[in-house]
PDB file of N, CA and C in Angstrom:
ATOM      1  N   UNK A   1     122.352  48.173 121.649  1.00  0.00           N
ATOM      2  CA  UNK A   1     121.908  47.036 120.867  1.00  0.00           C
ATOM      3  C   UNK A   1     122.325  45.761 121.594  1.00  0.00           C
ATOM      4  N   UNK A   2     121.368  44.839 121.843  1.00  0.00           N
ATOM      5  CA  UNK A   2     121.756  43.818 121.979  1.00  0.00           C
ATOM      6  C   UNK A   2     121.385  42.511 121.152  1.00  0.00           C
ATOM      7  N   UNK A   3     122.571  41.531 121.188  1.00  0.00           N
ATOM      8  CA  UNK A   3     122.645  40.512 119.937  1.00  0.00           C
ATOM      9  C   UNK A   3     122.265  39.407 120.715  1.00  0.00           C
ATOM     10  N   UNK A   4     121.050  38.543 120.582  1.00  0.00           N
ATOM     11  CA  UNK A   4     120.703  37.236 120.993  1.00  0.00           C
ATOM     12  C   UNK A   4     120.858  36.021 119.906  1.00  0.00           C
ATOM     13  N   UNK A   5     120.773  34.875 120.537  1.00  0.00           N
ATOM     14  CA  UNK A   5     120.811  33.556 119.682  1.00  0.00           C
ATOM     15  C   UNK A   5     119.981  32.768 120.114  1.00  0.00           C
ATOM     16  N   UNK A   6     118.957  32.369 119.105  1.00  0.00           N
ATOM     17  CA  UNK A   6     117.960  30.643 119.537  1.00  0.00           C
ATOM     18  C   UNK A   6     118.606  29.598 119.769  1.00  0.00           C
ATOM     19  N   UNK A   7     118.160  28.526 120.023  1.00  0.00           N
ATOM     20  CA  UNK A   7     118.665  27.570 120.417  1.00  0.00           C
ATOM     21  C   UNK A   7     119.073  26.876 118.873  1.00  0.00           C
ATOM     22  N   UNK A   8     118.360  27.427 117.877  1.00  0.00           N
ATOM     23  CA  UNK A   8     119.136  26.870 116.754  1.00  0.00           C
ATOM     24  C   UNK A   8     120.598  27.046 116.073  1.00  0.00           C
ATOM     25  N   UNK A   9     120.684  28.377 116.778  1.00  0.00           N
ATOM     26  CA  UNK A   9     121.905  29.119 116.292  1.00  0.00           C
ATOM     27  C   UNK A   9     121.839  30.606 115.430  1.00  0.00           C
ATOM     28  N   UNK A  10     120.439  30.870 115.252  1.00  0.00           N
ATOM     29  CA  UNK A  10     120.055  31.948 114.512  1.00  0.00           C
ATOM     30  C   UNK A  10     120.127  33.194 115.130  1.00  0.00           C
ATOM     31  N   UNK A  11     121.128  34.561 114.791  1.00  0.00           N
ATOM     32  CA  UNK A  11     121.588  35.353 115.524  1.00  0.00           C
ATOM     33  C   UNK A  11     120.433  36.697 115.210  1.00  0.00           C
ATOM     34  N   UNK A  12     120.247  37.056 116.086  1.00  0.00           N
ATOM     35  CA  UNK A  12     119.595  38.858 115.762  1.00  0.00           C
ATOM     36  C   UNK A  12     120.055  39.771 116.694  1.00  0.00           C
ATOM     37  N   UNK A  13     120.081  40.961 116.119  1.00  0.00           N
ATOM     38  CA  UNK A  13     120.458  41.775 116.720  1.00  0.00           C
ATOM     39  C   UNK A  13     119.742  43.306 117.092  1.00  0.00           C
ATOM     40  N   UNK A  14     118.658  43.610 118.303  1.00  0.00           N
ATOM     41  CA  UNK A  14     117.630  44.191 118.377  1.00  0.00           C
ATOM     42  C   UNK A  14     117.775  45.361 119.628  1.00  0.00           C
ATOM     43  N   UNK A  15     117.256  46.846 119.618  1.00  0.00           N
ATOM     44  CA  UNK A  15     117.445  47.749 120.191  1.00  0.00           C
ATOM     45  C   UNK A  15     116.100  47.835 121.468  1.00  0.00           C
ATOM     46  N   UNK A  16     115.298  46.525 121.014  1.00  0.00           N
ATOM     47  CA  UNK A  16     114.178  46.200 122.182  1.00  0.00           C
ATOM     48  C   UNK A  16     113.226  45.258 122.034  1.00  0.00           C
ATOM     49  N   UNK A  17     112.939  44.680 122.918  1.00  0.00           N
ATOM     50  CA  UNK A  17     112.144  43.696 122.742  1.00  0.00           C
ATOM     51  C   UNK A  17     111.239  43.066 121.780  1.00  0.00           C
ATOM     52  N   UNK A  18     110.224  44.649 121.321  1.00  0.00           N
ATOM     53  CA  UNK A  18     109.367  44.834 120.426  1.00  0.00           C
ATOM     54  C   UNK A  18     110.419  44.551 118.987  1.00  0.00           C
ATOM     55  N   UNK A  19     111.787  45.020 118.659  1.00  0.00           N
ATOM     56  CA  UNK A  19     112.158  45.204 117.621  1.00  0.00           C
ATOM     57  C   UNK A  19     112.526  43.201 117.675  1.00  0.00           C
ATOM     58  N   UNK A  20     112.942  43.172 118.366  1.00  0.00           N
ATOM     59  CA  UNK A  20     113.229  41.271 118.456  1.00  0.00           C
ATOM     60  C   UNK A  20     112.205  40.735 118.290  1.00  0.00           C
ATOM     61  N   UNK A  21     110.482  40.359 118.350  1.00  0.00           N
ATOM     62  CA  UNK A  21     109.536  40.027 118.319  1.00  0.00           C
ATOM     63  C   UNK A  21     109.017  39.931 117.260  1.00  0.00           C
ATOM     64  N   UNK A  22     109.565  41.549 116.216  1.00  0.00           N
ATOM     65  CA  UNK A  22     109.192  41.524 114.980  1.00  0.00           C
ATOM     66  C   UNK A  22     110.049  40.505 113.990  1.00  0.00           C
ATOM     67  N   UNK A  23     111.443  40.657 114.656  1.00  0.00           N
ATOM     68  CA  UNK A  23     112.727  39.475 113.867  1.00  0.00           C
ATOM     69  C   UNK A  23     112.244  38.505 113.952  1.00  0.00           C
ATOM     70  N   UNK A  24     112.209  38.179 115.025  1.00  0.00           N
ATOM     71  CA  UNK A  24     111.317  36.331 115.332  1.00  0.00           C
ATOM     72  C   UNK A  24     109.916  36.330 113.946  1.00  0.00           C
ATOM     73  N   UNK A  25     108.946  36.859 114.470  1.00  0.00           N
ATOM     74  CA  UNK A  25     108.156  36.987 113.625  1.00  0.00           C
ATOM     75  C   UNK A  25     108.297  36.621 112.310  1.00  0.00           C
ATOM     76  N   UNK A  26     109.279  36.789 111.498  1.00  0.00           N
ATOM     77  CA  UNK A  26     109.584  36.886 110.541  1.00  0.00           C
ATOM     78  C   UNK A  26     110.358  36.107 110.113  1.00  0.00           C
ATOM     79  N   UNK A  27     111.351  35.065 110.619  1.00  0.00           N
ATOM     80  CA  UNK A  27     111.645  34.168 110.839  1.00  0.00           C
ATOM     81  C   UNK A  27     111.251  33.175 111.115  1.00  0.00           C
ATOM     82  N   UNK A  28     110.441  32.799 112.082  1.00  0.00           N
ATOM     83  CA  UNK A  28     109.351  31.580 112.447  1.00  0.00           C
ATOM     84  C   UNK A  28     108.638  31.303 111.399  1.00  0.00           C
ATOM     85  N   UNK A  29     108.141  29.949 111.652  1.00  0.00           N
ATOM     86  CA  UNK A  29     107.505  29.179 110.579  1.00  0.00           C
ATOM     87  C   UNK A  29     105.414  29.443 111.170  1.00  0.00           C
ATOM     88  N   UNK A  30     105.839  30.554 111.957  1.00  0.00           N
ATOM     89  CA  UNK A  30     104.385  31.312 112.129  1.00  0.00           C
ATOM     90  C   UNK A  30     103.734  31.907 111.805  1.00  0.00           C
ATOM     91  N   UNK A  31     102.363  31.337 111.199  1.00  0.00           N
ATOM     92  CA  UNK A  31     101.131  32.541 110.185  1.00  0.00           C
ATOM     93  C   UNK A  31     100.531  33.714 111.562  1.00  0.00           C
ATOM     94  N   UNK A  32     100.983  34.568 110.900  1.00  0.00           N
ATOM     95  CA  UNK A  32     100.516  35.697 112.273  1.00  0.00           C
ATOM     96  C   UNK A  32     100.665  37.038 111.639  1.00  0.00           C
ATOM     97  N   UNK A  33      98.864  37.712 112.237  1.00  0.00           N
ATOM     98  CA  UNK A  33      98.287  38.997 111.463  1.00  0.00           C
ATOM     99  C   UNK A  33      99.588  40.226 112.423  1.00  0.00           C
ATOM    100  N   UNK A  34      99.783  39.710 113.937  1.00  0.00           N
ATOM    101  CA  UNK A  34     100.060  41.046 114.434  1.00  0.00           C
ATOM    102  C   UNK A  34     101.288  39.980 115.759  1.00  0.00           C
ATOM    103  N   UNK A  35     101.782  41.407 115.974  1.00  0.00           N
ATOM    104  CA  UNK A  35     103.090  40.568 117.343  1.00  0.00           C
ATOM    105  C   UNK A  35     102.431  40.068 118.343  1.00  0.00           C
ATOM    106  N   UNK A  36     101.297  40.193 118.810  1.00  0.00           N
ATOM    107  CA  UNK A  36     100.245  39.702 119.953  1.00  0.00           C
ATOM    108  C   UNK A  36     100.146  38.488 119.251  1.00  0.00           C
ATOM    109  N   UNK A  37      99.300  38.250 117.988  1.00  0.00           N
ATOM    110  CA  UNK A  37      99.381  36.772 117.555  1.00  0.00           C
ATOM    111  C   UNK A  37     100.204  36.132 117.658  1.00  0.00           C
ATOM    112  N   UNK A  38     101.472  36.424 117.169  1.00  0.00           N
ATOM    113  CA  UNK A  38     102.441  35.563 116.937  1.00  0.00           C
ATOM    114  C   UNK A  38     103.007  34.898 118.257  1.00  0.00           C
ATOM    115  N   UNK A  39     102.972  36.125 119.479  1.00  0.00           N
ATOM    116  CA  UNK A  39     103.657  35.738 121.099  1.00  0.00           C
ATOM    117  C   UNK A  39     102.395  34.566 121.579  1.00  0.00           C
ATOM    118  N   UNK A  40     101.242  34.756 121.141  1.00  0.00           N
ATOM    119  CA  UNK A  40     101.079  33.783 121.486  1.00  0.00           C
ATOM    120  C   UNK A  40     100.890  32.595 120.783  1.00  0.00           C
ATOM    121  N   UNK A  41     100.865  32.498 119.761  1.00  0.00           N
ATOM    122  CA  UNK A  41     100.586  31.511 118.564  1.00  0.00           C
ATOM    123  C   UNK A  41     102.481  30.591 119.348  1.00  0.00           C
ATOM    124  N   UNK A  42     103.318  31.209 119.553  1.00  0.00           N
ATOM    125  CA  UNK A  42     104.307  31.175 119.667  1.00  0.00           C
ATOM    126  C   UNK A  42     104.578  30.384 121.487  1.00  0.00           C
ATOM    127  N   UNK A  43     103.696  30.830 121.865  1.00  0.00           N
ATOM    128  CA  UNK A  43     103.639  30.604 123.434  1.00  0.00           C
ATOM    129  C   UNK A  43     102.990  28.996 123.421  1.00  0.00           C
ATOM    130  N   UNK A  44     102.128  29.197 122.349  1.00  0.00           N
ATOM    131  CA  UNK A  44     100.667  28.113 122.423  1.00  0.00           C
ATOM    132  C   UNK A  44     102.077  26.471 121.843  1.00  0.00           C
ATOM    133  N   UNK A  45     103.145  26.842 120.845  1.00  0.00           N
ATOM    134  CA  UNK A  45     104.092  25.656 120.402  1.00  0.00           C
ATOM    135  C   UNK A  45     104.836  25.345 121.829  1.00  0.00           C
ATOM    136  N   UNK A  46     105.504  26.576 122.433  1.00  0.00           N
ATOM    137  CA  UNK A  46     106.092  26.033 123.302  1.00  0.00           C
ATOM    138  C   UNK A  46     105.776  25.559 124.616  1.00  0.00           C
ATOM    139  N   UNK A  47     104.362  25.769 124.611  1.00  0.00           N
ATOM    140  CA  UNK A  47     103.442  24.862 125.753  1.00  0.00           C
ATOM    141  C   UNK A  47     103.420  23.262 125.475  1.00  0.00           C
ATOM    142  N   UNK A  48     102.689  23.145 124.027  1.00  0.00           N
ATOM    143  CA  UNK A  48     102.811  22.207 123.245  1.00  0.00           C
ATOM    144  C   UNK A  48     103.959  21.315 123.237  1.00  0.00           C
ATOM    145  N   UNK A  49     105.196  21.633 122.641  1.00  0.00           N
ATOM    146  CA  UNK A  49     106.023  21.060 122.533  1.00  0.00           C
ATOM    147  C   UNK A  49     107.302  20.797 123.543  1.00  0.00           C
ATOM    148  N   UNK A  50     107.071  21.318 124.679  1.00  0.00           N
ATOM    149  CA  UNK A  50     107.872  21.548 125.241  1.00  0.00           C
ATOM    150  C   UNK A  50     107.605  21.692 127.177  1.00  0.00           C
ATOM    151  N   UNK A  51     105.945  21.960 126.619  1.00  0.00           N
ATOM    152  CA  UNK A  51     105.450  22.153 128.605  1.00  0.00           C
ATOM    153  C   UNK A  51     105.986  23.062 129.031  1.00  0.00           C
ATOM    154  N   UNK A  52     106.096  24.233 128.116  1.00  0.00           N
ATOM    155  CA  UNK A  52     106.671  25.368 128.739  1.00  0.00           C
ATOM    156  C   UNK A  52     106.055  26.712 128.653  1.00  0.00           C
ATOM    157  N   UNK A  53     105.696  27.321 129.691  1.00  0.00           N
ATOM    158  CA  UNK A  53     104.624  28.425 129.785  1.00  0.00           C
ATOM    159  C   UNK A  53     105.455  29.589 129.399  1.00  0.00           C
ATOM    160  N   UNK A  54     104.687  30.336 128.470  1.00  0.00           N
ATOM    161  CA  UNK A  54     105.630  31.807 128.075  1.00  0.00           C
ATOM    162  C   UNK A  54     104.678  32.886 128.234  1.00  0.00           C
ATOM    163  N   UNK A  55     104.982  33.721 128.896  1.00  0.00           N
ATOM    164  CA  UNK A  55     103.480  34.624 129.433  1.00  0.00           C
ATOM    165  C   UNK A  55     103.687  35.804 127.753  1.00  0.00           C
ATOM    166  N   UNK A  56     102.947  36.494 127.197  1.00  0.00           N
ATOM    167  CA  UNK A  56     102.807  37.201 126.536  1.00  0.00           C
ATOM    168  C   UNK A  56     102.089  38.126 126.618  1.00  0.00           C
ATOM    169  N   UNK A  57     102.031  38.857 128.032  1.00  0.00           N
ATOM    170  CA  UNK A  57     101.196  40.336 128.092  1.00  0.00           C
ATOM    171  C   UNK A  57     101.948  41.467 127.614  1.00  0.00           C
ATOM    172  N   UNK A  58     103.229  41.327 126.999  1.00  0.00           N
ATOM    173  CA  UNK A  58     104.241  42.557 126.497  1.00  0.00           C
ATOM    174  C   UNK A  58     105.019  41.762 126.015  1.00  0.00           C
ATOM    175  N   UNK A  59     105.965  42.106 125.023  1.00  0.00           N
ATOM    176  CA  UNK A  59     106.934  41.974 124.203  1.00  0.00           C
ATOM    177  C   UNK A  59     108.483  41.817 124.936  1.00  0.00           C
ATOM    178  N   UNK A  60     108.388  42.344 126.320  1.00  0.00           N
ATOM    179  CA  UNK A  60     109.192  42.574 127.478  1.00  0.00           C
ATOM    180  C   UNK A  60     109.080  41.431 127.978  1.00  0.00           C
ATOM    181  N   UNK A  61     108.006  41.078 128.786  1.00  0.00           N
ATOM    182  CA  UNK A  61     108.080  39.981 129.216  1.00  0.00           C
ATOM    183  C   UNK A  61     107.995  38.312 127.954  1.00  0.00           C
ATOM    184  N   UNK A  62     107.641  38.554 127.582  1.00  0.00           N
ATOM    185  CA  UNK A  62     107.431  37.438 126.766  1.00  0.00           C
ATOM    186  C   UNK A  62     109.031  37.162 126.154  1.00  0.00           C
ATOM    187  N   UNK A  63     110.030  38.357 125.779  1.00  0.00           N
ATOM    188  CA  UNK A  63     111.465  37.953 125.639  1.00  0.00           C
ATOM    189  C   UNK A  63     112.392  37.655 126.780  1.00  0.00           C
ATOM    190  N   UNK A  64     111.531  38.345 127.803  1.00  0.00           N
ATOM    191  CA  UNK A  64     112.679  37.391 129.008  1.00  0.00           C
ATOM    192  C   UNK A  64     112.573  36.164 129.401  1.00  0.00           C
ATOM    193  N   UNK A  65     110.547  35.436 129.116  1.00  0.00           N
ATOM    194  CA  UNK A  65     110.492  34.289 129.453  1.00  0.00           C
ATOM    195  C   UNK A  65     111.018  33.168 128.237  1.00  0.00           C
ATOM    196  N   UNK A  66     111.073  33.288 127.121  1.00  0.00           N
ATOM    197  CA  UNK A  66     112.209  32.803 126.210  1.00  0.00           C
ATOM    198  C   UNK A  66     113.518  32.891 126.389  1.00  0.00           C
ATOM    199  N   UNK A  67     114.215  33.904 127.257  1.00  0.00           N
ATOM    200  CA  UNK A  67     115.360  33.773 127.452  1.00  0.00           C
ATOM    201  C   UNK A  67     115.686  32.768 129.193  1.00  0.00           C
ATOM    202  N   UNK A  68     114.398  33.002 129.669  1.00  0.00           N
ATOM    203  CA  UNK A  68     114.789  32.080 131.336  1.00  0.00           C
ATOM    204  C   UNK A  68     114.336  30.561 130.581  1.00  0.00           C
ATOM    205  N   UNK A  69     113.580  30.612 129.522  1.00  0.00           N
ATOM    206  CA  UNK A  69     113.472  28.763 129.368  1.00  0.00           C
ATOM    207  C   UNK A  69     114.432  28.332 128.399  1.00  0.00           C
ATOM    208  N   UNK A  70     115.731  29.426 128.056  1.00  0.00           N
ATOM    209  CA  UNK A  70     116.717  28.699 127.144  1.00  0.00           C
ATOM    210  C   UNK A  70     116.292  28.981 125.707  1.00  0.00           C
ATOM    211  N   UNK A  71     115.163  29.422 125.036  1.00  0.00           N
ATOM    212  CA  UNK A  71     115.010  29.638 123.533  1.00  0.00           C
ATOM    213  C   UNK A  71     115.805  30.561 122.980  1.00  0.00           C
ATOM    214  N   UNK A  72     116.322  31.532 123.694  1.00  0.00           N
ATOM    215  CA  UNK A  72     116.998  32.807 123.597  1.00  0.00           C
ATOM    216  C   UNK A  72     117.994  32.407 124.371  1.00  0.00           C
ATOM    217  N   UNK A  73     119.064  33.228 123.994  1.00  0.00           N
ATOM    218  CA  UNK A  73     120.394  33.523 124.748  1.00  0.00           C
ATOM    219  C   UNK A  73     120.915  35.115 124.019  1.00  0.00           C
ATOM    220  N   UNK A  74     121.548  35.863 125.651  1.00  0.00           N
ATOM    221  CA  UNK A  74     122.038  37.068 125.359  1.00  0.00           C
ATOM    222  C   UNK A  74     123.729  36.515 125.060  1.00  0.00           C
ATOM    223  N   UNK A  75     123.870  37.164 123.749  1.00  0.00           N
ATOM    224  CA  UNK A  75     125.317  37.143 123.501  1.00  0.00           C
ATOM    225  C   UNK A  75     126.202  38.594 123.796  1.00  0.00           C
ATOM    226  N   UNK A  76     125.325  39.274 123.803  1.00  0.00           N
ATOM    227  CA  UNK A  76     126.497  40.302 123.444  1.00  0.00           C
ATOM    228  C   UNK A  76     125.443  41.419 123.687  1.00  0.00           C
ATOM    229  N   UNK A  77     125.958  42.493 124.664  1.00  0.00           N
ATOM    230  CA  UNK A  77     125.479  43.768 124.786  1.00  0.00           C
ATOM    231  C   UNK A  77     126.127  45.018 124.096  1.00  0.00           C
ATOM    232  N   UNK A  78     125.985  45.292 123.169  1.00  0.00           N
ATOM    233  CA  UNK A  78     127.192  46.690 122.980  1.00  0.00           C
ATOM    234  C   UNK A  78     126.341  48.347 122.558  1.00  0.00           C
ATOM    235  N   UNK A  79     127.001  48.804 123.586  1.00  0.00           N
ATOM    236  CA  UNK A  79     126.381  50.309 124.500  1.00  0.00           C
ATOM    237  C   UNK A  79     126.660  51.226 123.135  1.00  0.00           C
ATOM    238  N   UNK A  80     125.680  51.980 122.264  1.00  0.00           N
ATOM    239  CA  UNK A  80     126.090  52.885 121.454  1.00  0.00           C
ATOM    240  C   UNK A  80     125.778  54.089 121.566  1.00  0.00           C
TER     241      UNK A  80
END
């Protein structure tokens, strides 16, 4: 499991990408039918607001490029 934090301070704690995508999801102030919508509905703000490109062809990549532009941070890895 690993435990990440937004830049707001909001903690989750997810066994993979896909399972973090759905947390976000659900959390965000984003209307979205499916996790494809949302990564990019999600991609489309932080282009917007920020000039920052977030690729969303997987749930994989789309959480590492939130974590290389700072939206994400890894806190804590713990091996179970």
């Amino acid at each position: 499991m690993t435990i990440y934090v937004t830049r707001q301070g909001t903690k989750f704690n997810a066994d993979s990408a896909t399972e973090l995508v759905e947390q976000l999801q659900h959390q965000e102030s984003i209307s979205s039918n499916s996790l494809q919508d949302f990564m990019n509905q999600m991609a489309k703000r932080c282009q917007t607001e920020d000039g920052v490109a977030i690729r969303t062809l997987d749930p994989e990549i789309f959480i590492a490029d939130l974590i290389q532009n700072d939206y994400l941070s890894v806190i804590d890895v713990i091996d179970g």
